[in-house]
Each structure stands twice: as C-alpha cells, then as structure tokens.
Protein backbone atom coordinates (compact mmCIF):
# COMPACT_ATOMS: atom_id res chain seq x y z
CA UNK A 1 -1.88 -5.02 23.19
CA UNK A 2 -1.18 -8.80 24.47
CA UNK A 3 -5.15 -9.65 22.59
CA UNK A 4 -4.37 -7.72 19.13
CA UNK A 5 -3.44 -10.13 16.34
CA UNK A 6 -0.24 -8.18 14.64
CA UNK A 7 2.81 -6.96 16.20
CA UNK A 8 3.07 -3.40 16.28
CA UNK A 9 5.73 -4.11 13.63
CA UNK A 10 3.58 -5.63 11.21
CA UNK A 11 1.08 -2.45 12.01
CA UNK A 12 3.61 -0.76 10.94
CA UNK A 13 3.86 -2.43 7.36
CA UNK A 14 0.51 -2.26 7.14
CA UNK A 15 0.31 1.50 7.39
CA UNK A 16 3.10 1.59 5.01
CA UNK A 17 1.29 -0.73 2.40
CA UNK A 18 -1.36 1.50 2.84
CA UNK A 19 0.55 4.88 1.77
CA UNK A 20 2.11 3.63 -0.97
CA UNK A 21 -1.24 2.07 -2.14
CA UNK A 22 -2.72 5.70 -1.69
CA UNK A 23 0.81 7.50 -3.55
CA UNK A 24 -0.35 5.57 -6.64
CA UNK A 25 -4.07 6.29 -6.37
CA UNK A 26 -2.74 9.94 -6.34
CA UNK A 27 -0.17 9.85 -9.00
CA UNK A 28 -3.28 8.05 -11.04
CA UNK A 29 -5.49 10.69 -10.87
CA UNK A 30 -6.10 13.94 -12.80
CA UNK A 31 -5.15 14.57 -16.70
CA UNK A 32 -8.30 15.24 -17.82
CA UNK A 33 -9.84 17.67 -19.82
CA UNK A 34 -12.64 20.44 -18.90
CA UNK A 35 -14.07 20.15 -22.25
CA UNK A 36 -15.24 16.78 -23.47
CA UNK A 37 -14.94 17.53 -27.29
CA UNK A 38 -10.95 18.03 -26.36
CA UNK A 39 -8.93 15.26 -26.15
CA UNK A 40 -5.94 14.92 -23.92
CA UNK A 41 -3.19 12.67 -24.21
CA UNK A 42 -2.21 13.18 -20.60
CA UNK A 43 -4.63 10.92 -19.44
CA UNK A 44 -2.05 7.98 -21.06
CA UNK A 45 1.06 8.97 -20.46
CA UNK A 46 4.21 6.34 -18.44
CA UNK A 47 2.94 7.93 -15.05
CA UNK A 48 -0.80 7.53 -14.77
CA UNK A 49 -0.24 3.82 -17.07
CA UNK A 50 2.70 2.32 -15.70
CA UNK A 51 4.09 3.87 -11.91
CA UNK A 52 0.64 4.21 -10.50
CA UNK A 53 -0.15 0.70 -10.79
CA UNK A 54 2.97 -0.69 -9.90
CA UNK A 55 2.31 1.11 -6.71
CA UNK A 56 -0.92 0.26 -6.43
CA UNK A 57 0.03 -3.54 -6.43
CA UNK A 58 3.46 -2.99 -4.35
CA UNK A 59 1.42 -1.70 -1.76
CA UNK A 60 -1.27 -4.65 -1.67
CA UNK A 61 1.64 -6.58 -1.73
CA UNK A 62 3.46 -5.44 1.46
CA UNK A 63 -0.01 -4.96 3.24
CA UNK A 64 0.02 -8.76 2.22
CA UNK A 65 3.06 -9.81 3.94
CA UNK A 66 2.45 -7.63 6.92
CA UNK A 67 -0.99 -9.61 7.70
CA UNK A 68 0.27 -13.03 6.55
CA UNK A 69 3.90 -12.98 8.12
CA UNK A 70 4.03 -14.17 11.88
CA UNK A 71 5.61 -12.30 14.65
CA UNK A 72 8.23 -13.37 16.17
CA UNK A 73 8.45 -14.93 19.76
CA UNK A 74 11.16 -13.29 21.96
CA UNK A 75 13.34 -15.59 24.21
CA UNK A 76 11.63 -14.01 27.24
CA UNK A 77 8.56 -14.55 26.44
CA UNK A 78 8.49 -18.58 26.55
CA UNK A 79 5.86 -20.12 28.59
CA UNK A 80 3.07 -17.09 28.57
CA UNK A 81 4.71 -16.47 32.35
C-alpha cells in the first residue's frame, strides 16, 4: 500500500463521491410514460430537475477533493526509515 497514490482515507472519499454521484443518477431516472402520445409531467418535477443534479455535482465535487487533497505525513514516518 506504501506504492498506491491516495491514502486509504482519501479512497475512502472517493468511494463516497462515487455513491452520492450514483444516488442522483438514481433519483434522476424513471418518470416516463409507456405510451408516447401521453405526456407526463413527472419527468419535470423538483426531484428529477433540481436534487439529482445537485448530487450529481456534490459528488464530482468530493471525488475532486479526495484526488486533489494530499495526505498527510505522520510524525513517525519522517525520513522514509
């Protein structure tokens, strides 16, 4: 683990990132119709317009910070000994 790039606590944010980024994906979807001369008003409605994006870019966001943001060095570990 020593050779791998992230901390296993920025792993972790990145696996969170990356739920959240699929929660919105999920709350997008569905609120269609199975007719196509029927229109449904679901498909715009606050959920699938306004939380599912926000989620969407919250996620890229913290998957973001967890790549970007550099581990800390512990006290120990001074001089690669």
């Amino acid at each position: 683990m020593s050779n791998f790039s992230l901390s296993p606590k920025n792993v972790r944010f990145v696996l969170i990132g990356l739920i959240v980024m699929v929660a919105g994906y999920i709350l997008m979807s569905g609120g269609g119709s199975s007719d196509p001369d029927v229109f449904n008003p679901e498909i715009f409605n606050f959920r699938r317009l306004v939380i599912s994006p926000l989620l969407v870019i919250i996620g890229i966001v913290i998957v973001i910070v967890a790549i970007m943001k550099k581990p800390r060095e512990d006290k120990d570990d001074k001089g690669g000994q």
